[in-house]
C-alpha atoms as a PDB file:
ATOM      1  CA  UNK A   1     129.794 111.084 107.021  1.00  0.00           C
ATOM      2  CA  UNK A   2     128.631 112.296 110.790  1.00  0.00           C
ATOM      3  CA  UNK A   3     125.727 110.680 110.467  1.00  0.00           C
ATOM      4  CA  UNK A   4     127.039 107.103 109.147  1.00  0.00           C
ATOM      5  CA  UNK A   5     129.237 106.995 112.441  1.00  0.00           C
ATOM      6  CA  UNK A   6     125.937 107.865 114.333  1.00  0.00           C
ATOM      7  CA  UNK A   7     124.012 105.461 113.156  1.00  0.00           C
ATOM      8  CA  UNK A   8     126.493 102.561 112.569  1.00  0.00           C
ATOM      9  CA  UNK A   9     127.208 101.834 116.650  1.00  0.00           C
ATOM     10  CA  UNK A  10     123.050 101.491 116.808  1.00  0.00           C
ATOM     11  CA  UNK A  11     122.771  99.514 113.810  1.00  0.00           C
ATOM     12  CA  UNK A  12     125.314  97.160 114.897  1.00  0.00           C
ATOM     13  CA  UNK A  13     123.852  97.064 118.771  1.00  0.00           C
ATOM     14  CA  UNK A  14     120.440  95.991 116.432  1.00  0.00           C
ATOM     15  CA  UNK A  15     122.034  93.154 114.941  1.00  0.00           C
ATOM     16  CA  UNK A  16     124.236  92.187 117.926  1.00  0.00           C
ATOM     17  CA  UNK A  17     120.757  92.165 120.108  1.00  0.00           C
ATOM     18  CA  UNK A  18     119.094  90.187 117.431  1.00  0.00           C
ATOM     19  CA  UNK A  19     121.744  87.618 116.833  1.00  0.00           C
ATOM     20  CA  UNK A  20     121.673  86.715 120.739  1.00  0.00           C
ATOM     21  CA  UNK A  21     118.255  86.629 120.447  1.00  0.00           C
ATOM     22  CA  UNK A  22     117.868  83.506 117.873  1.00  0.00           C
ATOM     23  CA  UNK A  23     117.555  85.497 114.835  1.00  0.00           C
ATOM     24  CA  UNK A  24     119.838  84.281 111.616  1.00  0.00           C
ATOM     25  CA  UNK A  25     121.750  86.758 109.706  1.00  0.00           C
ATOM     26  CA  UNK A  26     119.524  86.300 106.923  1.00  0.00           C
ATOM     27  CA  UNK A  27     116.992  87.296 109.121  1.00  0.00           C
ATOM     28  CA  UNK A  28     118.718  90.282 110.399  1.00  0.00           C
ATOM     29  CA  UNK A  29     119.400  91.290 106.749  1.00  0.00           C
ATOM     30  CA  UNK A  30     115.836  90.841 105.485  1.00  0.00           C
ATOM     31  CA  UNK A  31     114.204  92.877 108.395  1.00  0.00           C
ATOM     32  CA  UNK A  32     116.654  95.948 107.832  1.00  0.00           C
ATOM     33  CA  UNK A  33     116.239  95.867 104.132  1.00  0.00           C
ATOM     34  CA  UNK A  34     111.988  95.216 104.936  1.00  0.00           C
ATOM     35  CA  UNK A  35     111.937  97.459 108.004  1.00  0.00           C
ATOM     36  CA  UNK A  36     114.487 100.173 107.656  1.00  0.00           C
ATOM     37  CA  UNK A  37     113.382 101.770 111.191  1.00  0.00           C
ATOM     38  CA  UNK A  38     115.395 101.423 114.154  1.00  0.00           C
ATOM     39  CA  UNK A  39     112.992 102.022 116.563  1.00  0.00           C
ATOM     40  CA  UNK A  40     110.315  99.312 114.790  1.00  0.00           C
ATOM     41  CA  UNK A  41     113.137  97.314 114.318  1.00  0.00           C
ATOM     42  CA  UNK A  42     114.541  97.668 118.063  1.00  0.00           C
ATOM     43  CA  UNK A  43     110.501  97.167 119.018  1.00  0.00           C
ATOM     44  CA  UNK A  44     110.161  93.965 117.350  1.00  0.00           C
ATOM     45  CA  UNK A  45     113.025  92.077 119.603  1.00  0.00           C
ATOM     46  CA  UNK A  46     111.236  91.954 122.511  1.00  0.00           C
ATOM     47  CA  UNK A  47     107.837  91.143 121.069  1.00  0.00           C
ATOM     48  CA  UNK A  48     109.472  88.059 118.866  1.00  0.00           C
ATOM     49  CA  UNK A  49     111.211  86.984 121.914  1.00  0.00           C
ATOM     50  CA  UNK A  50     107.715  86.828 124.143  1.00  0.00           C
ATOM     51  CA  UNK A  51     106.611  84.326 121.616  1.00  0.00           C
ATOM     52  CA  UNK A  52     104.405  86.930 120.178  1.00  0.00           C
ATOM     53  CA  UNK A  53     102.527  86.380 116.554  1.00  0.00           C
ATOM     54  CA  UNK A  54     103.686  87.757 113.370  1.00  0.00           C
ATOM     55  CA  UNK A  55     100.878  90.136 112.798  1.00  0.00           C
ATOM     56  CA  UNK A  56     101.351  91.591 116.365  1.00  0.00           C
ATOM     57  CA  UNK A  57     105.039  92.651 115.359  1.00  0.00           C
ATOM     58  CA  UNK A  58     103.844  93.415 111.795  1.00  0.00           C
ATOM     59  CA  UNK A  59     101.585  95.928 113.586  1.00  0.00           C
ATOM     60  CA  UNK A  60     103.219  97.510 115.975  1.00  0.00           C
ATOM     61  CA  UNK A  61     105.745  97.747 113.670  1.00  0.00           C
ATOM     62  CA  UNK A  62     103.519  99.784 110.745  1.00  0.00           C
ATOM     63  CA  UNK A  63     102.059 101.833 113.805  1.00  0.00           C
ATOM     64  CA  UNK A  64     105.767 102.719 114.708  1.00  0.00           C
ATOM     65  CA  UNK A  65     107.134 103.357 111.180  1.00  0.00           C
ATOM     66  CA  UNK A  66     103.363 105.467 109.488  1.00  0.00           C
ATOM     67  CA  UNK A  67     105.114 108.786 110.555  1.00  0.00           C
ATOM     68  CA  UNK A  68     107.221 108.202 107.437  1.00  0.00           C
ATOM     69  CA  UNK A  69     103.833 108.477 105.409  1.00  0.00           C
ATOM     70  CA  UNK A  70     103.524 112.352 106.241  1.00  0.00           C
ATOM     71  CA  UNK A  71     107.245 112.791 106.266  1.00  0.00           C
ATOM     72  CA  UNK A  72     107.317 111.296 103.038  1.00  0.00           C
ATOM     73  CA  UNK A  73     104.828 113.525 101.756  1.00  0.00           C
ATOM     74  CA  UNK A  74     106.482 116.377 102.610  1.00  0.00           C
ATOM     75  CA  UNK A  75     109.349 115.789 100.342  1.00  0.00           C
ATOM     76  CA  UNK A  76     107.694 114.035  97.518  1.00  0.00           C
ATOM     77  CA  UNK A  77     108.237 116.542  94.717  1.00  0.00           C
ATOM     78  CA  UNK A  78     111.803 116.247  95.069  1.00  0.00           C
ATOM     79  CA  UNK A  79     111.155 111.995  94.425  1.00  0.00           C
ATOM     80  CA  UNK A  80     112.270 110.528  90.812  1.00  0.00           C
ATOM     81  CA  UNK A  81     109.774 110.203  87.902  1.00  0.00           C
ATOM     82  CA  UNK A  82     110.005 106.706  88.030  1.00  0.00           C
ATOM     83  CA  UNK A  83     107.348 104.957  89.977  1.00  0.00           C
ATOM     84  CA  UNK A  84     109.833 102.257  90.479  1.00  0.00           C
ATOM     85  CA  UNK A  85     113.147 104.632  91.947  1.00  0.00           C
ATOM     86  CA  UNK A  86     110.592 106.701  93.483  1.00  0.00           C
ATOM     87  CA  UNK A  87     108.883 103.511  95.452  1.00  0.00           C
ATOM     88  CA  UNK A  88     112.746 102.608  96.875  1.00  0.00           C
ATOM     89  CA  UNK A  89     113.463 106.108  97.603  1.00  0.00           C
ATOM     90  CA  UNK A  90     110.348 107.118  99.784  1.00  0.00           C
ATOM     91  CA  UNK A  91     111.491 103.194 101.120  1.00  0.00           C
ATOM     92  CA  UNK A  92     114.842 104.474 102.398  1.00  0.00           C
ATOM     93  CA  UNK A  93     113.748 107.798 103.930  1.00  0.00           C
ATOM     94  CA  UNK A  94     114.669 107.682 107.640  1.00  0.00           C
ATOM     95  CA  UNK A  95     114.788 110.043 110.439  1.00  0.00           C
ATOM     96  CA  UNK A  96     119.080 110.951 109.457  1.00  0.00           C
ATOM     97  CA  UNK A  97     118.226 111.090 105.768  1.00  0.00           C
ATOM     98  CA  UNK A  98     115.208 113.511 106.241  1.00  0.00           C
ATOM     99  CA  UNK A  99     117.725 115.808 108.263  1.00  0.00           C
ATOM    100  CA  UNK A 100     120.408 115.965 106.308  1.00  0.00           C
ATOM    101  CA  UNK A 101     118.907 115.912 103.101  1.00  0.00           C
ATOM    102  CA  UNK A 102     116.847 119.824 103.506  1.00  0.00           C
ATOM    103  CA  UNK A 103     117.748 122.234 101.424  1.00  0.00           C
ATOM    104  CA  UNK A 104     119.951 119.362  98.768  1.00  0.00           C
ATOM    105  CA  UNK A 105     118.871 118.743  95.142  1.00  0.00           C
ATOM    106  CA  UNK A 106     117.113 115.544  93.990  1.00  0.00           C
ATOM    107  CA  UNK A 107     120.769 113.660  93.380  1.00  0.00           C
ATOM    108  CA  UNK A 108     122.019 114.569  96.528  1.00  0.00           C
ATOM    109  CA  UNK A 109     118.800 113.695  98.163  1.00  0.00           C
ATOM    110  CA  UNK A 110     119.292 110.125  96.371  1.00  0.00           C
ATOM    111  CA  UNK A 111     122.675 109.694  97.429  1.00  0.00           C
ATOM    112  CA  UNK A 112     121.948 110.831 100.841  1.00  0.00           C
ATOM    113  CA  UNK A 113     119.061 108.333 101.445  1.00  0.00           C
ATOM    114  CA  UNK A 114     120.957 104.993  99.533  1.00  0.00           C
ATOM    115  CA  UNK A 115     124.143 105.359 101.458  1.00  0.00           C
ATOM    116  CA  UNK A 116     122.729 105.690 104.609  1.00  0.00           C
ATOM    117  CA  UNK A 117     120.354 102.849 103.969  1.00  0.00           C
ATOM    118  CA  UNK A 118     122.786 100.355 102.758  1.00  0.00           C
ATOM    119  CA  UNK A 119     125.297 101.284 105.268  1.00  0.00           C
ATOM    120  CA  UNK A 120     122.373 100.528 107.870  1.00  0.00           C
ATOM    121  CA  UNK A 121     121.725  97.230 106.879  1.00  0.00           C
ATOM    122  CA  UNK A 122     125.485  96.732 106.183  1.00  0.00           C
ATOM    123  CA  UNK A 123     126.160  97.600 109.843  1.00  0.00           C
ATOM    124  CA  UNK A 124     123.118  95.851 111.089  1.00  0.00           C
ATOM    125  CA  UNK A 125     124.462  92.307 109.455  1.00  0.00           C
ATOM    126  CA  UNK A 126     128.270  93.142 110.889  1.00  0.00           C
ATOM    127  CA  UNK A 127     126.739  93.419 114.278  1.00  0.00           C
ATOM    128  CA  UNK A 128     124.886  89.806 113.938  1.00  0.00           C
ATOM    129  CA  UNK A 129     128.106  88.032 112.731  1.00  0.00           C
ATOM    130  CA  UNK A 130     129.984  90.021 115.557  1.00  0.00           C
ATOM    131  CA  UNK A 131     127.986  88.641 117.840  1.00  0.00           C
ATOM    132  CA  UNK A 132     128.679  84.949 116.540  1.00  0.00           C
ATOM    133  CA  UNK A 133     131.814  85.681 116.903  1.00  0.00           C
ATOM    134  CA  UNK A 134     132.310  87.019 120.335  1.00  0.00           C
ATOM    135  CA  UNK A 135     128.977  86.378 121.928  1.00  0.00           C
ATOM    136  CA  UNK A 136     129.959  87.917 125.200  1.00  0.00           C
ATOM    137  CA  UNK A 137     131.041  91.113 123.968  1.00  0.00           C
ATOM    138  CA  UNK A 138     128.294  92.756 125.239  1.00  0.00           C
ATOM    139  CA  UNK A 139     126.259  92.071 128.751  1.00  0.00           C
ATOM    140  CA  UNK A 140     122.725  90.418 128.036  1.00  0.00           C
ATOM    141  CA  UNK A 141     120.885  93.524 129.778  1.00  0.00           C
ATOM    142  CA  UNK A 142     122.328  96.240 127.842  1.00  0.00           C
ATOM    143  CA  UNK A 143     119.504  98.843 126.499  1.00  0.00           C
ATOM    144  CA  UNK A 144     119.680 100.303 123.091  1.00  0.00           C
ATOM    145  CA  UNK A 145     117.315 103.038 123.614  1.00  0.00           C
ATOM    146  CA  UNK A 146     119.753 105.401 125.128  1.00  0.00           C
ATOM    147  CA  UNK A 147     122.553 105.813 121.766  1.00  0.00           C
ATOM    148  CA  UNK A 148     119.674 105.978 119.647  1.00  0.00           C
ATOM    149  CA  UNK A 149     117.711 109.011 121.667  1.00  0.00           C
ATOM    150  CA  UNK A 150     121.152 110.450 121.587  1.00  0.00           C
ATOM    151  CA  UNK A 151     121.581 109.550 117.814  1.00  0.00           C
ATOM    152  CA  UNK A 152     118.394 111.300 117.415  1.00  0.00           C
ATOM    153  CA  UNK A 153     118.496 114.528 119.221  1.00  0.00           C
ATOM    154  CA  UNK A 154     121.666 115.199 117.871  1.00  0.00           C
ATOM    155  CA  UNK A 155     120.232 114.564 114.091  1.00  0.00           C
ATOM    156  CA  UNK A 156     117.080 117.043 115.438  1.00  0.00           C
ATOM    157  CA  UNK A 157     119.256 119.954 116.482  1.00  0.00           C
ATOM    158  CA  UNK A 158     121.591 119.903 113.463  1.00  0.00           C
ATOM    159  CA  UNK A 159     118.249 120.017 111.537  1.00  0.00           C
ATOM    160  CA  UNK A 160     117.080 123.005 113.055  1.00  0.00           C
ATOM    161  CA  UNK A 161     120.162 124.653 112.884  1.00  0.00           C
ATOM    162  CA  UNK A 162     120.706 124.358 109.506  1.00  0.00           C
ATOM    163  CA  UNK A 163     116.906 125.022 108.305  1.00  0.00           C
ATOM    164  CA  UNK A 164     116.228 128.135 106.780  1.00  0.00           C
ATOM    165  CA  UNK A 165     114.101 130.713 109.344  1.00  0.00           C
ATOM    166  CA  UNK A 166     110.605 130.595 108.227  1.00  0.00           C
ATOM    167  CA  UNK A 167     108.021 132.652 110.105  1.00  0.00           C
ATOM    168  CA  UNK A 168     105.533 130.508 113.308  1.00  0.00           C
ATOM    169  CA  UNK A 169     102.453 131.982 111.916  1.00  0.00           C
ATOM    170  CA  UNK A 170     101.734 129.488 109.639  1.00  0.00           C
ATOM    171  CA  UNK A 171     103.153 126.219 111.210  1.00  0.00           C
ATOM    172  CA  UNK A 172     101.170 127.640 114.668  1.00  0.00           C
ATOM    173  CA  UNK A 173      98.025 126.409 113.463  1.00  0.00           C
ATOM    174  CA  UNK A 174      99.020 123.510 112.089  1.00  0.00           C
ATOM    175  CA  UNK A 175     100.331 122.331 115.499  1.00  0.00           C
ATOM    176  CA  UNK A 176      96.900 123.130 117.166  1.00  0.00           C
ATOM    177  CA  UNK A 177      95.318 121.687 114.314  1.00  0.00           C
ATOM    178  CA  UNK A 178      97.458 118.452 114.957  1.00  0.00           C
ATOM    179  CA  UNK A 179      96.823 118.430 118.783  1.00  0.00           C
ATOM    180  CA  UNK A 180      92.894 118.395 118.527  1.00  0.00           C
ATOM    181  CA  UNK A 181      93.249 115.681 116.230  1.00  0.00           C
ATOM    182  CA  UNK A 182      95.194 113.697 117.438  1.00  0.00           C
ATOM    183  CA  UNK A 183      93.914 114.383 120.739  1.00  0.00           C
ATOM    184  CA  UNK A 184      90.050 113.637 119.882  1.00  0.00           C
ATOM    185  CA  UNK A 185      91.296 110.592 118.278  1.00  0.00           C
ATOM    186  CA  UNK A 186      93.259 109.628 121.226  1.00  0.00           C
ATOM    187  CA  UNK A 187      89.818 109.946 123.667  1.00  0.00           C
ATOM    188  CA  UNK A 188      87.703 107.995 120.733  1.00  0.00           C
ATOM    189  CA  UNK A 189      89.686 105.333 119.494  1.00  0.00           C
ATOM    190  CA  UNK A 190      92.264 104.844 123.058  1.00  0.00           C
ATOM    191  CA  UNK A 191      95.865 104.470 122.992  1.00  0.00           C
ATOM    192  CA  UNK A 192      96.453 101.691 120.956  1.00  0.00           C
ATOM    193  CA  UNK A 193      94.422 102.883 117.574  1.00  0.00           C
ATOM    194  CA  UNK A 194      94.677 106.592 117.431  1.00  0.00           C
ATOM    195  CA  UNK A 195      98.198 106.658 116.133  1.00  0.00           C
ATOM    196  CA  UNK A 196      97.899 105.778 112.312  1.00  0.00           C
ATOM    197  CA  UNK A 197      94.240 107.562 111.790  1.00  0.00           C
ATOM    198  CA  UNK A 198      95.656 110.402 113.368  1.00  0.00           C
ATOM    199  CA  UNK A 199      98.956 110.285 110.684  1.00  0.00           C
ATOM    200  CA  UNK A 200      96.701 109.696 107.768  1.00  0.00           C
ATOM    201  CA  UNK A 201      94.403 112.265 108.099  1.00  0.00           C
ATOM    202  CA  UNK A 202      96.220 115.025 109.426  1.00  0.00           C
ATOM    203  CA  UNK A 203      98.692 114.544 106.098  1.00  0.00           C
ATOM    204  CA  UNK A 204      96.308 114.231 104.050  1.00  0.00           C
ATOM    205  CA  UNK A 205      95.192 117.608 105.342  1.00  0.00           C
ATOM    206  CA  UNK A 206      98.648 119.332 105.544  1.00  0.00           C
ATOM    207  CA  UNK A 207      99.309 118.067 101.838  1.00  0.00           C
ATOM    208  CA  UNK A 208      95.831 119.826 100.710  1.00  0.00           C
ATOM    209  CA  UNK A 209      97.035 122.828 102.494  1.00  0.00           C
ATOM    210  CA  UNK A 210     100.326 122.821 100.683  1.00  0.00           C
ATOM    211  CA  UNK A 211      98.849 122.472  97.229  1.00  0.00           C
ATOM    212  CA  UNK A 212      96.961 125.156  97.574  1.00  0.00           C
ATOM    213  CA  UNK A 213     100.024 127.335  98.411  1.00  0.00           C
END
């Protein structure tokens, strides 16, 4: 419940900021059910109101959202049988779901991601008809970054709070491992192109190390 009145103010600031920036409800609806990422979602305001092409939002946006590939991985014993359910779920994962769920059984895991996920894009759309409602509610320069940083550090700490002490010596070199990847791929490929190798490969890595175990 703490985290549905976290995420419900940024949700609604998402569909507010998108209403007053052209964008339909149906649009608003179909990019929180597609998207399901508030920072990708937050990310792509700005770029479709520069004028800027589809396939420039649609990647930025998968650069933004492939961190969910290793999270997902992480968790995906816990995932459904069915290819279908298990498709949707690993769809729904999100940065509040992932912290909340630790330590829950598959149901509650299910439950978990689902209600936060409808109640985002539920939120999202209230915020968009809000704003054609009382278009001035809100002044034209307001930022969204700062509720969701707050949104999210508070979602981090709980996390670490509540996770079960496990000993450094064996997430140590994983964390070097991760910084000479990412950081030779950063010098190679630049800014712009490191990000998603770097995710992919270093997962597929970690996940090899974890079968092993």
């Amino acid at each position: 419940m703490t985290a549905l009145f976290a995420i419900a103010p940024v949700s609604m600031l998402f569909g507010f900021t998108a209403y007053k920036a052209d964008w339909s409800i149906g649009e608003i609806f179909l990019v929180s059910l597609l998207g399901f990422s508030g920072s990708g979602q937050f990310a792509a305001l700005p770029l479709s109101s520069s004028g800027a092409t589809f396939l420039t939002i649609l990647f930025v946006s998968v650069m933004i959202n492939s961190r969910y590939f290793a999270i997902s991985l992480s968790c995906s014993k816990k995932l459904p049988p069915n290819k279908l359910l298990k498709i949707f779920s690993s769809h729904t994962l999100g940065d509040e779901a992932y912290a909340i769920e630790q330590g829950h059984n598959q149901r509650a895991m299910l439950i978990i991601r689902f209600t936060i996920f409808g109640c985002w894009i539920l939120f999202g759309v209230t915020g968009g008809i809000v704003a054609g409602l009382f278009p001035n509610l809100l002044p034209d320069g307001i930022n969204a970054s700062i509720p969701a940083s707050l949104v999210l550090l508070f979602l981090a700490i709980s996390y670490l709070k509540n996770r079960p002490y496990k000993s450094g010596l064996i997430t140590v070199p994983k964390a070097i491992l991760g910084f000479i990847v990412s950081g030779f791929l950063y010098y190679t490929l630049g800014a712009v192109y490191f990000w998603i190798p770097s995710v992919v490969l270093l997962s597929a890595t970690y996940y090899l190390l974890k079968s092993r175990d």
